[in-house]
PDB file of N, CA and C in Angstrom:
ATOM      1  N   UNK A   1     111.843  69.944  98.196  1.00  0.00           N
ATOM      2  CA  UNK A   1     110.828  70.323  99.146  1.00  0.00           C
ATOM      3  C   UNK A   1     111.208  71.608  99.863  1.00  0.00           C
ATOM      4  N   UNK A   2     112.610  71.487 100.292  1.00  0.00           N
ATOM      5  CA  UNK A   2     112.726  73.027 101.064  1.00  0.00           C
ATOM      6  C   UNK A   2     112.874  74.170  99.970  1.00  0.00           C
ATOM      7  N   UNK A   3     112.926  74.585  98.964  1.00  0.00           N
ATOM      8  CA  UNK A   3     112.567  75.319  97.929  1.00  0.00           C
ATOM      9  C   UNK A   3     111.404  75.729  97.505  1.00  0.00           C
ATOM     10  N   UNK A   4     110.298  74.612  97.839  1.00  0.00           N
ATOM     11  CA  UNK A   4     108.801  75.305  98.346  1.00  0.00           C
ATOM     12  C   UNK A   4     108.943  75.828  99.980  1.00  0.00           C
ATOM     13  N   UNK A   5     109.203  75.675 100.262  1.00  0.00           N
ATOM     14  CA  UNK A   5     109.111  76.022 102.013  1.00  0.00           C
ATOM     15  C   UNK A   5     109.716  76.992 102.128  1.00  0.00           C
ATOM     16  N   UNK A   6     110.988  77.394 101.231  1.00  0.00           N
ATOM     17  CA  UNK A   6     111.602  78.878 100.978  1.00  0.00           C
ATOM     18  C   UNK A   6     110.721  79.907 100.113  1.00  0.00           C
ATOM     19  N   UNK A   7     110.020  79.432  99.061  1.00  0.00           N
ATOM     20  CA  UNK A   7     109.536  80.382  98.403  1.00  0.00           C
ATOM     21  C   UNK A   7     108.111  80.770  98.826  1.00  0.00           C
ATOM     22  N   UNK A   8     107.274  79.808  99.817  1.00  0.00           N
ATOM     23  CA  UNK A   8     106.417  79.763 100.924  1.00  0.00           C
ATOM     24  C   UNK A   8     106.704  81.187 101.429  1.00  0.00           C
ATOM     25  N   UNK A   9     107.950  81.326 102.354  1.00  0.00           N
ATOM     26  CA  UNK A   9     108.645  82.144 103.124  1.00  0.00           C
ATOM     27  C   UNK A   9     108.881  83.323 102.753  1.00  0.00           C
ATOM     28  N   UNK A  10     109.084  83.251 101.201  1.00  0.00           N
ATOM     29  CA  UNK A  10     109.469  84.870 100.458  1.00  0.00           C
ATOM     30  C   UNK A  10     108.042  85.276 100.237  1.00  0.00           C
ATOM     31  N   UNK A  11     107.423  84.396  99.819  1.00  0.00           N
ATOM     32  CA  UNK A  11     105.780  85.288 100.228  1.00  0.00           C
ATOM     33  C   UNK A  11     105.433  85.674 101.219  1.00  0.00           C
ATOM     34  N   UNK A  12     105.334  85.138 102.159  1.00  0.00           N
ATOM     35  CA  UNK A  12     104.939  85.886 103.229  1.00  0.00           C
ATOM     36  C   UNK A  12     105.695  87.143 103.641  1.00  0.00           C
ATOM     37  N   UNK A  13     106.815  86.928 103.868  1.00  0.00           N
ATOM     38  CA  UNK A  13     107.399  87.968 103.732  1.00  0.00           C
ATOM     39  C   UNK A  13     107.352  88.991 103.102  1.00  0.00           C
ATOM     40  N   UNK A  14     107.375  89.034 101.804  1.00  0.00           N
ATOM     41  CA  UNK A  14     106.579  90.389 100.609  1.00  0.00           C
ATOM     42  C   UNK A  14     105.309  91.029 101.123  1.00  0.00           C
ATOM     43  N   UNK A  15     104.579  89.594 101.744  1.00  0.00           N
ATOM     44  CA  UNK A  15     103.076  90.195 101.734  1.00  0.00           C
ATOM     45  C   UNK A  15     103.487  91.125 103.298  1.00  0.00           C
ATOM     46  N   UNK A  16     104.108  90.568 103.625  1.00  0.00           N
ATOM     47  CA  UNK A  16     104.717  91.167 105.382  1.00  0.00           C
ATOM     48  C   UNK A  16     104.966  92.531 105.413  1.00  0.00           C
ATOM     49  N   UNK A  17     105.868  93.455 104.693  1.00  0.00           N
ATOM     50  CA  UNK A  17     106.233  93.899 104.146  1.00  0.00           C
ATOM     51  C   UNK A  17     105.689  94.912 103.021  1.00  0.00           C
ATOM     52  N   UNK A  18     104.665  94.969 102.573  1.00  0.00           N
ATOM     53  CA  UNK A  18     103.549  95.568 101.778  1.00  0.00           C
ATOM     54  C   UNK A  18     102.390  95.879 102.734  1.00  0.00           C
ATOM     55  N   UNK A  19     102.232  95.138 103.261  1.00  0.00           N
ATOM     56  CA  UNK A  19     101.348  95.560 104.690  1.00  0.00           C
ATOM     57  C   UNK A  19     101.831  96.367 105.275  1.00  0.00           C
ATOM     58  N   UNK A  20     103.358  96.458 106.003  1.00  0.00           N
ATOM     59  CA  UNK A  20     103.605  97.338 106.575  1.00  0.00           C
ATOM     60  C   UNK A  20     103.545  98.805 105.827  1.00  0.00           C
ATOM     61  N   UNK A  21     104.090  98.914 103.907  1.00  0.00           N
ATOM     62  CA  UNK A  21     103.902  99.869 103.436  1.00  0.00           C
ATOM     63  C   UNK A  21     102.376 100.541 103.406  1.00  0.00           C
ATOM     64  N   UNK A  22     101.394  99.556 102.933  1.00  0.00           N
ATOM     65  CA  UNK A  22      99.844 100.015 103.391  1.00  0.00           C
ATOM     66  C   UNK A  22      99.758 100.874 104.621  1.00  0.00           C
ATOM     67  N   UNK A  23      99.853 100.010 105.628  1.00  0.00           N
ATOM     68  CA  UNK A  23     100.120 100.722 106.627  1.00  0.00           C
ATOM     69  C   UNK A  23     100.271 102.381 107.073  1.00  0.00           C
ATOM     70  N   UNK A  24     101.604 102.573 106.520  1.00  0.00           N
ATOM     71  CA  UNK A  24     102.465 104.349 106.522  1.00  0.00           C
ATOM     72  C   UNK A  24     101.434 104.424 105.771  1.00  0.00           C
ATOM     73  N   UNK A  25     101.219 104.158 104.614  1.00  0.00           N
ATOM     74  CA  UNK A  25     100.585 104.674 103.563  1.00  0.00           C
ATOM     75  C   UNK A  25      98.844 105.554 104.161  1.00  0.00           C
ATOM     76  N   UNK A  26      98.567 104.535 104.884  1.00  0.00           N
ATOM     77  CA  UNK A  26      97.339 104.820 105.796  1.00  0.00           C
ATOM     78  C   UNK A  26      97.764 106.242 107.257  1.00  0.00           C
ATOM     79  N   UNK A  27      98.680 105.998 107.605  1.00  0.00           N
ATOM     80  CA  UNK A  27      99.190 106.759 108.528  1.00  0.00           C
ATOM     81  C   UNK A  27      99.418 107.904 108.206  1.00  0.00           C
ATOM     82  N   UNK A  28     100.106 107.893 107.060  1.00  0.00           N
ATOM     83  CA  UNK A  28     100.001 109.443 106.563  1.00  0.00           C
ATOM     84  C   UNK A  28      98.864 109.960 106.326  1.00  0.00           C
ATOM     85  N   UNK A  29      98.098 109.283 105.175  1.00  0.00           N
ATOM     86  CA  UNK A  29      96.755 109.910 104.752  1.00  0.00           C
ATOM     87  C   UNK A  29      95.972 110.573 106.017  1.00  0.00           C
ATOM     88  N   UNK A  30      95.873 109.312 107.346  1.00  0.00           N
ATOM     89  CA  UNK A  30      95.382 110.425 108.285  1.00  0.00           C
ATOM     90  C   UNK A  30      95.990 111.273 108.764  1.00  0.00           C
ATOM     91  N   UNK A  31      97.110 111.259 108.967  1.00  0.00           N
ATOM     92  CA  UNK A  31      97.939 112.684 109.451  1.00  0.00           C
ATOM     93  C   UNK A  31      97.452 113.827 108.476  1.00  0.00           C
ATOM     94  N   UNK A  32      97.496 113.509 107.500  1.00  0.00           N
ATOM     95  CA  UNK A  32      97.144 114.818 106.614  1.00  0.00           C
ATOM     96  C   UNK A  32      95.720 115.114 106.855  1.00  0.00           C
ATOM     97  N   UNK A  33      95.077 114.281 106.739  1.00  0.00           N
ATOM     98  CA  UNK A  33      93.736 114.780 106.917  1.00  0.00           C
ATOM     99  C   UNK A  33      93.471 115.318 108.217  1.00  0.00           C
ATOM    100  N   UNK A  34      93.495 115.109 109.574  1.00  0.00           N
ATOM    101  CA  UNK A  34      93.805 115.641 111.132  1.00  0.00           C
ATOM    102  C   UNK A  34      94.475 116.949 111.075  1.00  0.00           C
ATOM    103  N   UNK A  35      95.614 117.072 109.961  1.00  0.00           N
ATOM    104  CA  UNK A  35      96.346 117.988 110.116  1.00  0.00           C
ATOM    105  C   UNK A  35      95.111 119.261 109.333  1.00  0.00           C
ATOM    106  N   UNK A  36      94.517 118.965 108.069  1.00  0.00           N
ATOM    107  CA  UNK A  36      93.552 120.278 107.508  1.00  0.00           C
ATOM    108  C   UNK A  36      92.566 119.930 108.049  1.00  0.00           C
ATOM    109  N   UNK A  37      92.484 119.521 108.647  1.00  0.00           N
ATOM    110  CA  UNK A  37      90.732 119.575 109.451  1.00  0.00           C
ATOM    111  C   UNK A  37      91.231 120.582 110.450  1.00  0.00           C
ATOM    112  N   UNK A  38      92.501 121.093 111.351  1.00  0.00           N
ATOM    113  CA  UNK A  38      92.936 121.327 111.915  1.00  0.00           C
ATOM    114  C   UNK A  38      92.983 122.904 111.414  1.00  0.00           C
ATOM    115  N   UNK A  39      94.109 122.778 110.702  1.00  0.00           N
ATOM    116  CA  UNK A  39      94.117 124.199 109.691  1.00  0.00           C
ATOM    117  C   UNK A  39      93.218 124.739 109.016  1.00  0.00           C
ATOM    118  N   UNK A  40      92.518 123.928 108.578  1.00  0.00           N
ATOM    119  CA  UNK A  40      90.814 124.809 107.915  1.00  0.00           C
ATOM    120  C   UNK A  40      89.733 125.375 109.268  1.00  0.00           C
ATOM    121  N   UNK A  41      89.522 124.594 110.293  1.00  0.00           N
ATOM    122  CA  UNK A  41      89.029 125.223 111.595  1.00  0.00           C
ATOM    123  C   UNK A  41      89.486 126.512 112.146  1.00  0.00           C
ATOM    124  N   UNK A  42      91.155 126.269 112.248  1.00  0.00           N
ATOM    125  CA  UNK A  42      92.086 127.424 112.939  1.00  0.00           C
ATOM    126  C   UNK A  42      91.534 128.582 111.754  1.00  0.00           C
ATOM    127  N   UNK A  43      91.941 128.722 110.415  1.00  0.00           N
ATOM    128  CA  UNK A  43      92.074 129.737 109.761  1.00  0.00           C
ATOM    129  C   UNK A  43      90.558 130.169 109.845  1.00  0.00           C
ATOM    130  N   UNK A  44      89.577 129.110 109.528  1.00  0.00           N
ATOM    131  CA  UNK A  44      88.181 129.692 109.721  1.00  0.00           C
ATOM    132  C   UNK A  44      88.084 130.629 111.069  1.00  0.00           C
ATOM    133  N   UNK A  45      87.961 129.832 112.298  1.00  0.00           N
ATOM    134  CA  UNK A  45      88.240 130.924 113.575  1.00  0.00           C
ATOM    135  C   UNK A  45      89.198 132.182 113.388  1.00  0.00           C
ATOM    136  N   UNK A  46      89.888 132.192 113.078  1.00  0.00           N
ATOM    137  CA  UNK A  46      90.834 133.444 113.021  1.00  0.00           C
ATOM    138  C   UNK A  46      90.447 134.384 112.142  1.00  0.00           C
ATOM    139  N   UNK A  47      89.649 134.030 111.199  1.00  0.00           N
ATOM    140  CA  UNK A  47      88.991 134.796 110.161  1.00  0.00           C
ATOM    141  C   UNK A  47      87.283 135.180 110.856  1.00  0.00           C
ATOM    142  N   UNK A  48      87.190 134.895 111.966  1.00  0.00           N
ATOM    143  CA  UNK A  48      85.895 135.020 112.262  1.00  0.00           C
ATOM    144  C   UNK A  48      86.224 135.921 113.454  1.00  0.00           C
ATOM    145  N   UNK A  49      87.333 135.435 114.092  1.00  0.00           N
ATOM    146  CA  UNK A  49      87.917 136.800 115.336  1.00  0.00           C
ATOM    147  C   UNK A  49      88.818 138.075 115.036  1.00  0.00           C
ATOM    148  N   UNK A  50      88.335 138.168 113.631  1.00  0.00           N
ATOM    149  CA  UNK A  50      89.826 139.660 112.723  1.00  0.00           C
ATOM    150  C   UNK A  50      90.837 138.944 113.857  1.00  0.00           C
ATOM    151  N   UNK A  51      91.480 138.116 113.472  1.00  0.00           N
ATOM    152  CA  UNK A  51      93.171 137.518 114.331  1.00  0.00           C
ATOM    153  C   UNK A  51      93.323 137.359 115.636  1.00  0.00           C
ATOM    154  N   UNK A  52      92.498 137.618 116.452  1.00  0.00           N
ATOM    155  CA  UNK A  52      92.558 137.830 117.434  1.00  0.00           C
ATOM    156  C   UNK A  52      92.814 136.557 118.294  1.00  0.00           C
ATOM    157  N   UNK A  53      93.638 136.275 118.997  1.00  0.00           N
ATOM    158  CA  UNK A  53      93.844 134.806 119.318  1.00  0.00           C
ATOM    159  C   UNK A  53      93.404 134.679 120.646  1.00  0.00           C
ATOM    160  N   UNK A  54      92.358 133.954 121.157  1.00  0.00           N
ATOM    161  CA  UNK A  54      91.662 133.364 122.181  1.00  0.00           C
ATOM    162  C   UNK A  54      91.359 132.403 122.442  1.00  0.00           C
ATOM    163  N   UNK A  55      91.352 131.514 123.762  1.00  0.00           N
ATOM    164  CA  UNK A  55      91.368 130.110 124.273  1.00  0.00           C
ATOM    165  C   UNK A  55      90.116 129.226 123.264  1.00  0.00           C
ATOM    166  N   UNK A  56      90.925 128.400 122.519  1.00  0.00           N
ATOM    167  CA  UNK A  56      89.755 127.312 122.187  1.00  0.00           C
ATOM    168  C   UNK A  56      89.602 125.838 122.513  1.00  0.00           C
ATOM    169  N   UNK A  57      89.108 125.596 123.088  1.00  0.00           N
ATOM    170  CA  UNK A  57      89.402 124.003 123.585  1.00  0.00           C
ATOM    171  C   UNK A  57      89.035 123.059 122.161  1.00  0.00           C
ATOM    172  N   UNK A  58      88.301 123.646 121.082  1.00  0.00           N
ATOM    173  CA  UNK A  58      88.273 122.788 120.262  1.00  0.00           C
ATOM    174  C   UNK A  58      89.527 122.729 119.473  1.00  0.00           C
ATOM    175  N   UNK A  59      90.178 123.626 118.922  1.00  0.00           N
ATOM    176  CA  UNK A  59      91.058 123.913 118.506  1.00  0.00           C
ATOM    177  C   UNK A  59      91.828 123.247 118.912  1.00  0.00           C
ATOM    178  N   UNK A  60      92.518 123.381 119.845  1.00  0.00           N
ATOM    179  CA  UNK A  60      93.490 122.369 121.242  1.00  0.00           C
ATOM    180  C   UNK A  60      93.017 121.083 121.014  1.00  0.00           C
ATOM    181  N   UNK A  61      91.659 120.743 121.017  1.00  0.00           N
ATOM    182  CA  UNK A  61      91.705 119.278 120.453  1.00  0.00           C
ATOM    183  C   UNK A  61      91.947 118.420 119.118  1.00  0.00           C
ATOM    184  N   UNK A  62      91.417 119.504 117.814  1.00  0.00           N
ATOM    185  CA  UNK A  62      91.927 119.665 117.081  1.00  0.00           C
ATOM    186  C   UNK A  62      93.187 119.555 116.670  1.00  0.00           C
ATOM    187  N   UNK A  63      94.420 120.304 117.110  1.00  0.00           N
ATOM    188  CA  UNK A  63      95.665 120.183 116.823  1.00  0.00           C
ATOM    189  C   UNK A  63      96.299 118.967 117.826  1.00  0.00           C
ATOM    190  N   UNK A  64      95.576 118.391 119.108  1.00  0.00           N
ATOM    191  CA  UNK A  64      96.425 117.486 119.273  1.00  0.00           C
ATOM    192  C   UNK A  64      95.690 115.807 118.826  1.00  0.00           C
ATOM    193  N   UNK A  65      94.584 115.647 118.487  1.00  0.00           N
ATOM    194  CA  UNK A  65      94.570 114.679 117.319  1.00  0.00           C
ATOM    195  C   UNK A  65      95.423 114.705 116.149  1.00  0.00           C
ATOM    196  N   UNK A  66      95.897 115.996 115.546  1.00  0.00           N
ATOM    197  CA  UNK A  66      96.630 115.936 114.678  1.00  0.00           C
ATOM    198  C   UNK A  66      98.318 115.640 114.752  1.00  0.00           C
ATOM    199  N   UNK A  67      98.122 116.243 116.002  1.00  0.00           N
ATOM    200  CA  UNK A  67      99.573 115.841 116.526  1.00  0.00           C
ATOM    201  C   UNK A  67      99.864 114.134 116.927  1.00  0.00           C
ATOM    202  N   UNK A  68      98.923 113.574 117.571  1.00  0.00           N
ATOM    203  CA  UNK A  68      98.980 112.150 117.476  1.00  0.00           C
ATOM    204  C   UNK A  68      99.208 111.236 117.081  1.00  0.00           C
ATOM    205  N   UNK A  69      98.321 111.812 115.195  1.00  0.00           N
ATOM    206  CA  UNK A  69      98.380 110.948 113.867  1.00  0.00           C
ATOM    207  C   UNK A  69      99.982 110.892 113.564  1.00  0.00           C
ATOM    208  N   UNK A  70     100.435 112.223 113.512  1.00  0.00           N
ATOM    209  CA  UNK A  70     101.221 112.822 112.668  1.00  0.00           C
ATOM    210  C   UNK A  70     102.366 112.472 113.152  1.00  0.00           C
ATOM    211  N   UNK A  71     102.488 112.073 114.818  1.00  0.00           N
ATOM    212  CA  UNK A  71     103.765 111.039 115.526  1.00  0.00           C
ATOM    213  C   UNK A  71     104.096 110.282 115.057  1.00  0.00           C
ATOM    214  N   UNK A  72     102.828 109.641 114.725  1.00  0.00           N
ATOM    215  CA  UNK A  72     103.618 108.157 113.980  1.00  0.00           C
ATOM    216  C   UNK A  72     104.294 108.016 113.164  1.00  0.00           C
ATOM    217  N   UNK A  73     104.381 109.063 112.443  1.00  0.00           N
ATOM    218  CA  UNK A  73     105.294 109.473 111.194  1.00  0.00           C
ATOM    219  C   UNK A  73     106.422 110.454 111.073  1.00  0.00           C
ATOM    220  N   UNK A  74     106.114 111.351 111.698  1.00  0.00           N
ATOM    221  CA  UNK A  74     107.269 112.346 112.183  1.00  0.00           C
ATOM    222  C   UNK A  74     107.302 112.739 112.820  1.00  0.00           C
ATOM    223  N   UNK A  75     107.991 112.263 114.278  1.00  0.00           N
ATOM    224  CA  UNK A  75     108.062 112.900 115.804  1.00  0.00           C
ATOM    225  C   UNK A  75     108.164 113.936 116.013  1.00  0.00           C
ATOM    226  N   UNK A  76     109.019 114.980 114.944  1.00  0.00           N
ATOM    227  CA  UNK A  76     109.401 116.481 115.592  1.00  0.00           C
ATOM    228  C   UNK A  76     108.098 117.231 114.997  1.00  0.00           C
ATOM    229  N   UNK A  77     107.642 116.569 114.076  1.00  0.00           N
ATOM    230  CA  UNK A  77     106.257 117.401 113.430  1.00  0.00           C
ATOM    231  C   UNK A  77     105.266 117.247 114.325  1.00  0.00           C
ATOM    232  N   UNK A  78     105.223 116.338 115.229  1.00  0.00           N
ATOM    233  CA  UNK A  78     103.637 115.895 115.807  1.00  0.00           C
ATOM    234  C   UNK A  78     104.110 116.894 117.208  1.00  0.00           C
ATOM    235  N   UNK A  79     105.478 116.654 117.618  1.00  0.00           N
ATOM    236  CA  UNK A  79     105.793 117.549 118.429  1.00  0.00           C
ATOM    237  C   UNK A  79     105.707 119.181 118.361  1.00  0.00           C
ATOM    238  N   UNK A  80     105.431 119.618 117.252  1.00  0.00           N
ATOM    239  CA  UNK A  80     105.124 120.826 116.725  1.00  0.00           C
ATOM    240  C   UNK A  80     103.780 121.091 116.788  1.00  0.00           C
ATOM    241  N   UNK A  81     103.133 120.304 116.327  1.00  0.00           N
ATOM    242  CA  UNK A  81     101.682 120.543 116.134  1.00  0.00           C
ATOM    243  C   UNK A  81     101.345 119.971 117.743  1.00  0.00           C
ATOM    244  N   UNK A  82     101.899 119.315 118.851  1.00  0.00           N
ATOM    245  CA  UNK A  82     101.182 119.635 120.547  1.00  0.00           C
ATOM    246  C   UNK A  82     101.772 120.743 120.686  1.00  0.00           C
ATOM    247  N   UNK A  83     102.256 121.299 120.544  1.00  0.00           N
ATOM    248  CA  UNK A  83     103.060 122.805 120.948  1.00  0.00           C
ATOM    249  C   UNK A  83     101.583 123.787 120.678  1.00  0.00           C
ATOM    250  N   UNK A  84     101.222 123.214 119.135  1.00  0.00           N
ATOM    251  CA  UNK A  84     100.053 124.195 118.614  1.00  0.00           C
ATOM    252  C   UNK A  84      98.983 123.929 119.811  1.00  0.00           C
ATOM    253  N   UNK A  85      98.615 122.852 120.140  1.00  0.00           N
ATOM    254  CA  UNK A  85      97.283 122.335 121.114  1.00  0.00           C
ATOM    255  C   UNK A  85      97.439 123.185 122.117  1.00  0.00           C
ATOM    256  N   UNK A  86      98.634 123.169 122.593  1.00  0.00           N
ATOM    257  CA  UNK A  86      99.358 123.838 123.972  1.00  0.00           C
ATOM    258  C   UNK A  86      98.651 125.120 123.584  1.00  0.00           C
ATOM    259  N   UNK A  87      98.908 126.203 122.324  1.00  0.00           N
ATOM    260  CA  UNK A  87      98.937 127.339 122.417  1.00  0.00           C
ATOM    261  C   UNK A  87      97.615 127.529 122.583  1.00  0.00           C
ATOM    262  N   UNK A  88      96.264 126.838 122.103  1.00  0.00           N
ATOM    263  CA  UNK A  88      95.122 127.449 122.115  1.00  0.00           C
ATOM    264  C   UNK A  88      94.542 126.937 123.281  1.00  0.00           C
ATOM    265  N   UNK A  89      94.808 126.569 124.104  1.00  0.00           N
ATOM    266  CA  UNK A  89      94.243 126.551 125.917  1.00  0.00           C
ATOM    267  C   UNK A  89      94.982 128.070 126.242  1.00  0.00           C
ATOM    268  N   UNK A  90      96.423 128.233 126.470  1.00  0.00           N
ATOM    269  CA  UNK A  90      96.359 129.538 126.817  1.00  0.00           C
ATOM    270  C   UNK A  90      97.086 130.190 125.600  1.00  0.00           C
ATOM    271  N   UNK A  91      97.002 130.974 124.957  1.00  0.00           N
ATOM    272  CA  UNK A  91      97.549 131.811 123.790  1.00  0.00           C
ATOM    273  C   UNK A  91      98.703 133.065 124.518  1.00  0.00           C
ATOM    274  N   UNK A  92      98.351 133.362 125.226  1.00  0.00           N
ATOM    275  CA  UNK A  92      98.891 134.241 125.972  1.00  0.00           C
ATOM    276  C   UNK A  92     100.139 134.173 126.779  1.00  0.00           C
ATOM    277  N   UNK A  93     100.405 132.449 126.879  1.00  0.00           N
ATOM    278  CA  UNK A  93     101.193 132.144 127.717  1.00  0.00           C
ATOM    279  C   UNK A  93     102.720 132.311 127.319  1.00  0.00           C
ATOM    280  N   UNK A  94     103.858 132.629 127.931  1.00  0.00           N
ATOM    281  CA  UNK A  94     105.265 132.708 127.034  1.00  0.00           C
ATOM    282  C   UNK A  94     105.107 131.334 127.130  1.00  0.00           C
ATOM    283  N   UNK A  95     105.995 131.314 126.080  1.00  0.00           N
ATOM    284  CA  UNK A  95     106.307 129.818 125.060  1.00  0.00           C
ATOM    285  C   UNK A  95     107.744 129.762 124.951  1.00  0.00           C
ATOM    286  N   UNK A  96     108.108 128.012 125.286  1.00  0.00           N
ATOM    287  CA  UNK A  96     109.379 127.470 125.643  1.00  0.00           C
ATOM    288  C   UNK A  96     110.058 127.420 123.887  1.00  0.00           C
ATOM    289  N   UNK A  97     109.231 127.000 122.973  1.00  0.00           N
ATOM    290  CA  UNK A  97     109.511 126.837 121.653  1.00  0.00           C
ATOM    291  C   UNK A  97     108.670 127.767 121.050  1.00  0.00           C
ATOM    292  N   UNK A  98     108.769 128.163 119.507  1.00  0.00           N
ATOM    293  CA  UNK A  98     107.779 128.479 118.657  1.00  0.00           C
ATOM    294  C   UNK A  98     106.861 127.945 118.291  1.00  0.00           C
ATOM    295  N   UNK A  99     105.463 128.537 118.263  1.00  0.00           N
ATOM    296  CA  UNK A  99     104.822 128.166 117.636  1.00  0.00           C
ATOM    297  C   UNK A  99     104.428 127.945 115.859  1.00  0.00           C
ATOM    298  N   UNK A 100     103.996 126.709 115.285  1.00  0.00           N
ATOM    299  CA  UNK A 100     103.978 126.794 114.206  1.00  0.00           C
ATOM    300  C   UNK A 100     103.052 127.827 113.493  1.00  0.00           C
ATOM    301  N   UNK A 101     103.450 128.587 112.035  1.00  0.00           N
ATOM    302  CA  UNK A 101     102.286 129.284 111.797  1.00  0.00           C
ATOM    303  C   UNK A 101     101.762 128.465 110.806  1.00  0.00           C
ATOM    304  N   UNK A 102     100.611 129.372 110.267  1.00  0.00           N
ATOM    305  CA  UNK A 102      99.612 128.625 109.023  1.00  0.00           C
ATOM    306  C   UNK A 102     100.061 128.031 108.105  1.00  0.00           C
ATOM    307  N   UNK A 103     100.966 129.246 107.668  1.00  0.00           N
ATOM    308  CA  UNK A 103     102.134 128.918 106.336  1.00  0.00           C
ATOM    309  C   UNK A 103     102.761 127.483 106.271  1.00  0.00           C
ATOM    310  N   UNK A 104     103.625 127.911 107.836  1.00  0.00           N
ATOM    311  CA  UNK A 104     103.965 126.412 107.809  1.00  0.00           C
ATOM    312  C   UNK A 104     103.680 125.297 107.852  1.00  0.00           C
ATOM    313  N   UNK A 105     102.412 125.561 108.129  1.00  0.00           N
ATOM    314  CA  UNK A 105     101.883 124.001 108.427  1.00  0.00           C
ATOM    315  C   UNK A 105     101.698 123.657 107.298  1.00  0.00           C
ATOM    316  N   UNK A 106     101.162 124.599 106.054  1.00  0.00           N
ATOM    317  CA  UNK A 106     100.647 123.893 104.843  1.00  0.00           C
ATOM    318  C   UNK A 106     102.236 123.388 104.231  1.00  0.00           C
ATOM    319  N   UNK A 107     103.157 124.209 103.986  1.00  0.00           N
ATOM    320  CA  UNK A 107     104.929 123.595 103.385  1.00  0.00           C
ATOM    321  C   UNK A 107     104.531 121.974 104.146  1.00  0.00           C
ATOM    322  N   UNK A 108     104.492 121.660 105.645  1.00  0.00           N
ATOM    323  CA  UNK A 108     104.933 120.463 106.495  1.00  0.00           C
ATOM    324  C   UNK A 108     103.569 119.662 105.605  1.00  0.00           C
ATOM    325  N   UNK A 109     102.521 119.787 105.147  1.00  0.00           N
ATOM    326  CA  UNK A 109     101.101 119.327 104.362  1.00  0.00           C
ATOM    327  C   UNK A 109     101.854 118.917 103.355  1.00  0.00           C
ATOM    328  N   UNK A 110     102.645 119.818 102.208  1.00  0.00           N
ATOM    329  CA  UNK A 110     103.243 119.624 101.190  1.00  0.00           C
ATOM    330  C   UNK A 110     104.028 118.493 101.190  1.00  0.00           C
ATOM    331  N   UNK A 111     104.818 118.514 102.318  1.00  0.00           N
ATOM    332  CA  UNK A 111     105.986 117.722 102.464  1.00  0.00           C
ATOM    333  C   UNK A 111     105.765 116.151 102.757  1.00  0.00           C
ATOM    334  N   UNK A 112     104.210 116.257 103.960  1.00  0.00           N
ATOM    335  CA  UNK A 112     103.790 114.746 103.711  1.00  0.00           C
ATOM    336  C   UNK A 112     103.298 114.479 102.626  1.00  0.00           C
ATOM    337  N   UNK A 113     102.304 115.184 102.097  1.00  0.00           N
ATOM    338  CA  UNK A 113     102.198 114.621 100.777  1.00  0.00           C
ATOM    339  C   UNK A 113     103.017 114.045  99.707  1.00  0.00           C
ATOM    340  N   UNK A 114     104.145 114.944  99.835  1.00  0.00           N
ATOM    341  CA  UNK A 114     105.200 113.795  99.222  1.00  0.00           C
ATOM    342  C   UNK A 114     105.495 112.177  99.639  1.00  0.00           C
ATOM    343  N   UNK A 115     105.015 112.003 100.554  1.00  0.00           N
ATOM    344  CA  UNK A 115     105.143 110.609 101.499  1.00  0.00           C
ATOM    345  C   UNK A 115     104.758 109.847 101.241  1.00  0.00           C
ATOM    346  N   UNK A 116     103.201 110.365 100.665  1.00  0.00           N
ATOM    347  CA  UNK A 116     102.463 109.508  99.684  1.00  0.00           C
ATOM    348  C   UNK A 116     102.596 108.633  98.775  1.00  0.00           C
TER     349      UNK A 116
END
């Protein structure tokens, strides 16, 4: 009897456990997606201002939904991308860290995608 009640136990557990992988699995997908909804907006605007960098509150909201998702999965990345939110309220402002550029964001895109 306790040999069903153990192997009871290893199921649930597996299924415990596969859920949690679903899970990331889900977590990433939206990080990535938050993250180019993010980067396709920014580059569109920037391509619509010849570069010119000026306050966007959408933008800023933009990058910190993405930054949100993207915590859950990699703290110093999501911490990168509020840095980005930070920059488009004031652009102008000196900055304690760097800001991420385009480039990079797509390599850090690449890199979750590997996560996948």
């Amino acid at each position: 009897m306790s040999s069903i009640a153990d192997i009871k136990l290893l199921g649930w557990v597996i299924d415990k456990l596969l859920s949690y992988s679903d899970k990331q699995k889900v977590r990433v997908n939206e990080a990535i997606a938050s993250i180019q909804e993010a980067w396709l907006c920014t580059f569109d605007y920037l391509k619509n201002q010849n570069g010119e960098y000026t306050p966007s509150q959408e933008l800023s909201k933009l990058w910190n939904i993405a930054a949100m998702k993207t915590r859950l999965i990699d703290q110093e990345l999501g911490n990168k991308l509020q840095n980005k939110s930070r920059f488009w309220i004031h652009p102008d402002l000196p900055r304690q860290s760097r800001i991420l550029l385009l480039t990079e964001i797509q390599d850090e895109l690449e890199r979750l995608n590997k996560k996948f």
